[in-house]
Protein backbone atom coordinates (compact mmCIF):
# COMPACT_ATOMS: atom_id res chain seq x y z
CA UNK A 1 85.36 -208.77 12.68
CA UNK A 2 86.80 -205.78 13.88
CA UNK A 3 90.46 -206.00 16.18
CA UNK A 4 88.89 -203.33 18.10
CA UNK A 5 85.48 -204.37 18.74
CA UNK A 6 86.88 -207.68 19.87
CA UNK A 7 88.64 -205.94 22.54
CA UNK A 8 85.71 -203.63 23.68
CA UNK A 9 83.73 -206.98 24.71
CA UNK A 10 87.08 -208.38 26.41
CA UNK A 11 87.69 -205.46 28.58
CA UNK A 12 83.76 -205.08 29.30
CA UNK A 13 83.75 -208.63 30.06
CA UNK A 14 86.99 -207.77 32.86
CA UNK A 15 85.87 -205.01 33.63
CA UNK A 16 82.54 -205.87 34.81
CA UNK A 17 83.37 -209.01 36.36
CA UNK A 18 86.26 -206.87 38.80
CA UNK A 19 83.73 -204.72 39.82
CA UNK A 20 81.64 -207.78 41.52
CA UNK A 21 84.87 -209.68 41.91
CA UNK A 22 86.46 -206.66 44.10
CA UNK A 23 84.08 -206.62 46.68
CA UNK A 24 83.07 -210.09 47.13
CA UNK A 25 86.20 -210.85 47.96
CA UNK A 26 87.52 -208.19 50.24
CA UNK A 27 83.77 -209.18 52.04
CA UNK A 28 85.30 -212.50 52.58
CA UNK A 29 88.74 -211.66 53.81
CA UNK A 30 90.75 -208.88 54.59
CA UNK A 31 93.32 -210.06 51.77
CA UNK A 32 92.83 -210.47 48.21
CA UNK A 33 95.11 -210.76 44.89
CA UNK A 34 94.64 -209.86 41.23
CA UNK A 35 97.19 -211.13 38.92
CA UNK A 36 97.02 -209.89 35.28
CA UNK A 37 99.31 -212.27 32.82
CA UNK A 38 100.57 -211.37 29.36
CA UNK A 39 100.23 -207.06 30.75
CA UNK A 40 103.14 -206.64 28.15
CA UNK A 41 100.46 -207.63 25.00
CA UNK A 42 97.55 -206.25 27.43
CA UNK A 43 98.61 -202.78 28.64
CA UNK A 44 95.35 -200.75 28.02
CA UNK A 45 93.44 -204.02 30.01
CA UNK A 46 95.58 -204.22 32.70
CA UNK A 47 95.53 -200.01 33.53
CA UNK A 48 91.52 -200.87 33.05
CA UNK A 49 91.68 -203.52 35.63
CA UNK A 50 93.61 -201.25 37.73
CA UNK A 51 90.89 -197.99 37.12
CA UNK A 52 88.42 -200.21 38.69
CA UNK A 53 90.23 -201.32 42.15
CA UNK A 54 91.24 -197.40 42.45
CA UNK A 55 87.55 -196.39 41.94
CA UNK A 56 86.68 -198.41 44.53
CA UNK A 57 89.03 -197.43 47.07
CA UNK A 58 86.15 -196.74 49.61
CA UNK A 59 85.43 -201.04 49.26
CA UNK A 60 89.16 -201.06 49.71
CA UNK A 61 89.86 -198.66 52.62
CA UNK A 62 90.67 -201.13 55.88
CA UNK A 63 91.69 -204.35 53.47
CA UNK A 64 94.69 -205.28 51.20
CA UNK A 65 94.04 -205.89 47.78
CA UNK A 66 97.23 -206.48 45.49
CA UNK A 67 97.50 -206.78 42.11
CA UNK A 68 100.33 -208.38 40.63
CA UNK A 69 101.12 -207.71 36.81
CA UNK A 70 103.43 -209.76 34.72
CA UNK A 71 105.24 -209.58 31.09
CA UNK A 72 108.20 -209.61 29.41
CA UNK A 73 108.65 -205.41 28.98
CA UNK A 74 106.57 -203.82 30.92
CA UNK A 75 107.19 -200.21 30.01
CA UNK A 76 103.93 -199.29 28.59
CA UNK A 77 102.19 -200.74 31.27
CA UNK A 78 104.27 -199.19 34.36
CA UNK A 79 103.39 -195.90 32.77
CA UNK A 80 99.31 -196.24 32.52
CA UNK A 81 99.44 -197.17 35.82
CA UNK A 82 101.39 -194.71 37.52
CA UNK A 83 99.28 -192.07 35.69
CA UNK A 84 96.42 -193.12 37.75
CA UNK A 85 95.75 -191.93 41.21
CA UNK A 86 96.40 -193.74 44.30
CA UNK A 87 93.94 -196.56 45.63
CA UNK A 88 93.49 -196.90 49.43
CA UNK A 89 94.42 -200.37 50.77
CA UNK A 90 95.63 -201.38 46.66
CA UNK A 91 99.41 -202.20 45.99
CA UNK A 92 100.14 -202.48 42.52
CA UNK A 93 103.72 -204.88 41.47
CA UNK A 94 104.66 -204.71 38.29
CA UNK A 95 107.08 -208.16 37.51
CA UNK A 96 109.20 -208.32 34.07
CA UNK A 97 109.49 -211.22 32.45
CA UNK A 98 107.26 -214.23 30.87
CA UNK A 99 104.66 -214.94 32.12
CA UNK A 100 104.50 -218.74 32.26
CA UNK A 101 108.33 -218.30 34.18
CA UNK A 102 107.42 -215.26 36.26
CA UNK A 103 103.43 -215.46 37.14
CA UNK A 104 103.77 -218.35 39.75
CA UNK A 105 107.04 -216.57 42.10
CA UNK A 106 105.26 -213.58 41.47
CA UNK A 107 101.80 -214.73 43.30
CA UNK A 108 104.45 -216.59 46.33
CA UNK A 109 106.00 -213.49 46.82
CA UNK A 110 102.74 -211.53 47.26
CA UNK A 111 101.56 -214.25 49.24
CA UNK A 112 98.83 -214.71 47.13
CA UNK A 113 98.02 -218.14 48.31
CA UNK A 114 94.80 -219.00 50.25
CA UNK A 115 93.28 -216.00 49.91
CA UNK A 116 90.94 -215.18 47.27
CA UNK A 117 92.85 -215.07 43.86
CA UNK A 118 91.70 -213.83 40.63
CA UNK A 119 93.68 -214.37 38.02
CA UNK A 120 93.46 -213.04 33.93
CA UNK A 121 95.40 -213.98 31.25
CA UNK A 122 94.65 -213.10 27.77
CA UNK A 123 96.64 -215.65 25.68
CA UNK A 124 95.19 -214.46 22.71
CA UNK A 125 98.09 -213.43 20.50
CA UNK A 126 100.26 -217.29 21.29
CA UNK A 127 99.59 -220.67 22.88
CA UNK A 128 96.73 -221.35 25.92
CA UNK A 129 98.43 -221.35 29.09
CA UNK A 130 100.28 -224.12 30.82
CA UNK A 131 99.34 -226.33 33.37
CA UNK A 132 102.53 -225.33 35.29
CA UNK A 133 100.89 -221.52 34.84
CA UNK A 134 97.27 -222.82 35.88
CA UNK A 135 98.09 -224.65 39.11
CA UNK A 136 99.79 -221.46 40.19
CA UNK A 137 96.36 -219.25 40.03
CA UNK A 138 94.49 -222.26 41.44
CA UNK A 139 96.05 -221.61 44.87
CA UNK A 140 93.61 -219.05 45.83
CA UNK A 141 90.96 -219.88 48.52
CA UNK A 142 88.65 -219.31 46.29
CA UNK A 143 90.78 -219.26 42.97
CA UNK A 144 89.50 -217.79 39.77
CA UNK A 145 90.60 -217.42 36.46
CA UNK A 146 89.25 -215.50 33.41
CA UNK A 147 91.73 -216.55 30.07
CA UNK A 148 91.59 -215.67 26.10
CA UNK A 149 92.94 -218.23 24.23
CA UNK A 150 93.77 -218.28 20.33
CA UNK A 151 90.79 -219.23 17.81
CA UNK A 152 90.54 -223.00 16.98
CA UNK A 153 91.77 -223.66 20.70
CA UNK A 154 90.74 -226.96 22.42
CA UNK A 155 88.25 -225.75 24.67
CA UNK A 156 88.13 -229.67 25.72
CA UNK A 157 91.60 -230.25 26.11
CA UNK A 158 91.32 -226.64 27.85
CA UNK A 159 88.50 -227.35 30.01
CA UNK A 160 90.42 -231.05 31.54
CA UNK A 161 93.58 -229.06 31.76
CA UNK A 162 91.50 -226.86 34.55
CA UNK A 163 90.01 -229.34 36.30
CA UNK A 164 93.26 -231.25 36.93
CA UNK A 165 95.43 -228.30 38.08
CA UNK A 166 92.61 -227.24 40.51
CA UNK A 167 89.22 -225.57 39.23
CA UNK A 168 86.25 -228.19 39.21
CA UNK A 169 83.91 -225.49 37.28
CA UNK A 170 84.40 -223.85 34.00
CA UNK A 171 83.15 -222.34 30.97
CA UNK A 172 83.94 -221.02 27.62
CA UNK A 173 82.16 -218.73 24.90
CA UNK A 174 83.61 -217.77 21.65
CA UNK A 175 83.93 -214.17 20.09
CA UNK A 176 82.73 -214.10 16.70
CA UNK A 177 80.68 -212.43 13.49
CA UNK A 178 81.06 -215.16 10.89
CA UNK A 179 82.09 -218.77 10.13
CA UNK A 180 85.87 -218.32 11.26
CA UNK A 181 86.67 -219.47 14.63
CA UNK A 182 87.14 -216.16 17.14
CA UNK A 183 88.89 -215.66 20.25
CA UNK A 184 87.75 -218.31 23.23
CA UNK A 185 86.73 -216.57 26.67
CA UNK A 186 87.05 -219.65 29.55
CA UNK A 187 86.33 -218.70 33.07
CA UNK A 188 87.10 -221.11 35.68
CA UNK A 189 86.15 -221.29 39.09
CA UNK A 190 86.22 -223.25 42.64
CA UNK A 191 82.94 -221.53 43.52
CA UNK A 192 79.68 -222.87 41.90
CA UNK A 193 77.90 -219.04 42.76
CA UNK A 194 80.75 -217.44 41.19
CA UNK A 195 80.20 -219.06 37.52
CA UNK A 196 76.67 -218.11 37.90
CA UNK A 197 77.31 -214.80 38.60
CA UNK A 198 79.97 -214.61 35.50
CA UNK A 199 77.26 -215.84 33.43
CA UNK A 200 74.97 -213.65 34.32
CA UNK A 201 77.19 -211.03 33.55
CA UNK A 202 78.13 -212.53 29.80
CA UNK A 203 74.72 -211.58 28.63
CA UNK A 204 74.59 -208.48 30.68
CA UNK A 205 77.68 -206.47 28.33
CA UNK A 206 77.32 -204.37 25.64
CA UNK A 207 76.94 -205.17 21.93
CA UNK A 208 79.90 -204.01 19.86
CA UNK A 209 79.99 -203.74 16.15
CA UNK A 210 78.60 -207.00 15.27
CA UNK A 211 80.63 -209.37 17.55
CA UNK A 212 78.35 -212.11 18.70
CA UNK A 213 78.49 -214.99 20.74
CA UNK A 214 79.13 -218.51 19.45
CA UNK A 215 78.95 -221.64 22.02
CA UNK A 216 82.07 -223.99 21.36
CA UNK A 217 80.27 -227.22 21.84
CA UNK A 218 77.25 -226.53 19.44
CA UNK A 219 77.99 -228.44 16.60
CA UNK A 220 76.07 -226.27 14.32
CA UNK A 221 78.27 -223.03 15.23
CA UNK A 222 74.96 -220.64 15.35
CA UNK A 223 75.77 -216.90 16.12
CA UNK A 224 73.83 -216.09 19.40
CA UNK A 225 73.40 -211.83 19.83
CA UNK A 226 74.20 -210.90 22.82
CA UNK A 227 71.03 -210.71 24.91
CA UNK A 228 69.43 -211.33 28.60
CA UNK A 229 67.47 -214.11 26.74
CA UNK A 230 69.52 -215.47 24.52
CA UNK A 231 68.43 -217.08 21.32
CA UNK A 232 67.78 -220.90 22.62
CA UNK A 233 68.26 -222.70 19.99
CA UNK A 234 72.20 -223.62 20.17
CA UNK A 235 70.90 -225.03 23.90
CA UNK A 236 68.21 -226.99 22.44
CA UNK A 237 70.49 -228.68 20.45
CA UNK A 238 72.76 -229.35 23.04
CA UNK A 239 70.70 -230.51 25.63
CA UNK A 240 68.53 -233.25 23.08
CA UNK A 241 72.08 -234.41 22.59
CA UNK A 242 73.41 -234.64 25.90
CA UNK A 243 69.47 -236.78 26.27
CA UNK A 244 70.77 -238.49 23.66
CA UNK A 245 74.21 -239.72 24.78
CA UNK A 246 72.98 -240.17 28.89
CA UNK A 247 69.19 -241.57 27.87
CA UNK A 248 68.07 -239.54 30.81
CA UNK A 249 68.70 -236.74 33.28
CA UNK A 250 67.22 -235.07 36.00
CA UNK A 251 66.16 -231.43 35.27
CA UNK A 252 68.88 -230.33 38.11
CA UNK A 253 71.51 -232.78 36.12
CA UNK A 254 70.73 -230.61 32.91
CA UNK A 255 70.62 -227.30 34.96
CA UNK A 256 74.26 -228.08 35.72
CA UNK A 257 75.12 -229.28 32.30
CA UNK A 258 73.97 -225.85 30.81
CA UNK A 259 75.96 -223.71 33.48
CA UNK A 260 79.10 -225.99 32.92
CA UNK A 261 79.44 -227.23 29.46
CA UNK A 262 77.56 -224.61 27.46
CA UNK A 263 77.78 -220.48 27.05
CA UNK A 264 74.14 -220.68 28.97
CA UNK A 265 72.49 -219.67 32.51
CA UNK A 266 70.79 -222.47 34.16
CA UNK A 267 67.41 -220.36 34.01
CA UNK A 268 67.96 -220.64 30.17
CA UNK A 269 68.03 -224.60 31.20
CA UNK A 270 64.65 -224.29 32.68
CA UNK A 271 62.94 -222.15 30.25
CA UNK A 272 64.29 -224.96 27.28
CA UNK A 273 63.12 -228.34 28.97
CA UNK A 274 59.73 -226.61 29.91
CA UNK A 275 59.46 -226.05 25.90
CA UNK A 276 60.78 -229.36 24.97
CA UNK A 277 58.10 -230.86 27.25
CA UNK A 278 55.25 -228.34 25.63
CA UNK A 279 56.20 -229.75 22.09
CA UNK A 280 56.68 -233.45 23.13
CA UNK A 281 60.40 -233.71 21.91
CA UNK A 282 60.94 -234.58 25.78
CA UNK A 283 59.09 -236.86 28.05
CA UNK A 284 59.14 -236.46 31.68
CA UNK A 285 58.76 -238.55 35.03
CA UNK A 286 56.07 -238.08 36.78
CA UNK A 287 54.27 -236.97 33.53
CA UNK A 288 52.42 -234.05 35.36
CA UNK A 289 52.95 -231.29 38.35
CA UNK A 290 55.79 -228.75 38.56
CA UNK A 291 58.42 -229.35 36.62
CA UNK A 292 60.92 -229.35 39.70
CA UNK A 293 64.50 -230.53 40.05
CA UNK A 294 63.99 -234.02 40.43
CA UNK A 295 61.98 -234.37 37.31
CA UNK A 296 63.41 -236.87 34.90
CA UNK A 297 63.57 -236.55 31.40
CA UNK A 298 63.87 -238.60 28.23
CA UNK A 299 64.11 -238.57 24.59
CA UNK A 300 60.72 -239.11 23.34
């Protein structure tokens, strides 16, 4: 896999999701913070990050929107972003220093808490984030969080460590071309219209030189090309296991699985059960009518 096609699909994958993040927010107060960990490993993401709150000054004109960026030498980064022009209503703070030390005094200082808070750390290049370092983006009102971590991560072990410092939804989907584990993208969120939005957007990017998707909890590690209709057979799997392990679910119960636990929309959800009832690997209560929420199904 290619270093720099890897990094294309990461800063599409920002990029796209500031652009609805931005706006949303500033829609739903008249404060909002961006914090951008790691900018001293991440300099040409965090001057992207910045590109798109200056672009959008007009969104910002008459609100505050502050982005806080954090890393131990921040050189690099202070220059790409004072070669970029001024943004109406954006304050940029550059903060030297580590991350997991720095991040959290940073966001106090900015008076990032309460207030929507979107947070993005690519730990990519050394070891997934503390919980110290989580709980410190979860004080947003909403809080979001959008973080790289190494291949062969604990997307598990990541996945509890979120919903015990403070975000109750999250997801993950791995970067990859081949059998060896790629980079893990987790987004985690208070806001149950926010992760569908972010997952909407994960099949919306652009392909890049062969990187596909891979969902961390099928165990047969398919590659899925990035599509609006993903290939469906990773969710197959994972939904006649999660029948398996349960012994039944409601088809809003395995709606929310899909949006939670796997790289998949809900609507892929739908489109799955409807073909595991058509081919009788499913059985369903009441056994005919629309196949609404409430329907139950079962292992045949």
């Amino acid at each position: 896999m290619s270093a720099d096609s890897v990094a294309d699909v990461k800063r599409e994958i920002l990029v796209r999701h500031l652009e609805a993040w931005a706006p949303a927010a500033l829609h739903r107060a008249r404060r909002a913070t961006y914090a951008h960990g790691y900018a001293d490993t991440t300099a040409a993401l965090a001057e992207a990050a910045a590109r798109v709150f200056t672009e959008q000054s007009d969104l910002v004109r008459g609100r505050e929107l502050t982005m806080v960026a954090v890393g131990a030498d921040l050189t690099e980064v202070d220059a790409r972003l004072k070669a970029l022009p001024a943004g109406a209503g954006l304050t940029v703070h550059t903060v030297p220093g580590g991350t997991e030390e720095r991040l959290g005094v940073a966001l106090r200082a900015a008076g990032a808490g309460r207030v929507p808070l979107l947070g993005f750390l690519d730990a990519s290049a050394g070891e997934p984030p503390s919980a110290t370092l989580l709980a410190a983006l979860a004080t947003g009102k909403p809080a979001e969080a959008l973080i790289v971590l190494p291949p062969s991560s604990s997307v598990p072990a990541m996945r509890t460590a979120l919903h015990e410092t403070g975000f109750p939804l999250a997801a993950a989907v791995e970067l990859a071309d081949s059998d060896e584990p790629g980079e893990i993208v987790m987004y985690a969120t208070t806001h149950g219209k926010s992760l569908e939005s972010f997952k909407d957007l994960l099949w919306a990017v652009d392909e890049y030189a062969g990187v596909r998707y891979r969902d961390p909890g099928d165990p047969e590690r398919h590659l899925i090309d990035i599509s609006l209709t993903p290939h469906p057979g990773p969710l197959r799997r994972e939904l006649l296991a999660r029948l398996a392990a349960v012994g039944e679910a409601t088809v809003t119960e395995l709606r929310t699985y899909a949006l939670t636990e796997t790289v998949y929309r809900a609507a892929d959800a739908t489109r799955v059960v409807h073909a595991l009832v058509e081919s009788g690997a499913v059985t369903r209560q009441p056994e005919r009518g629309r196949l609404g929420g409430d329907v139950v199904i079962a292992p045949a």
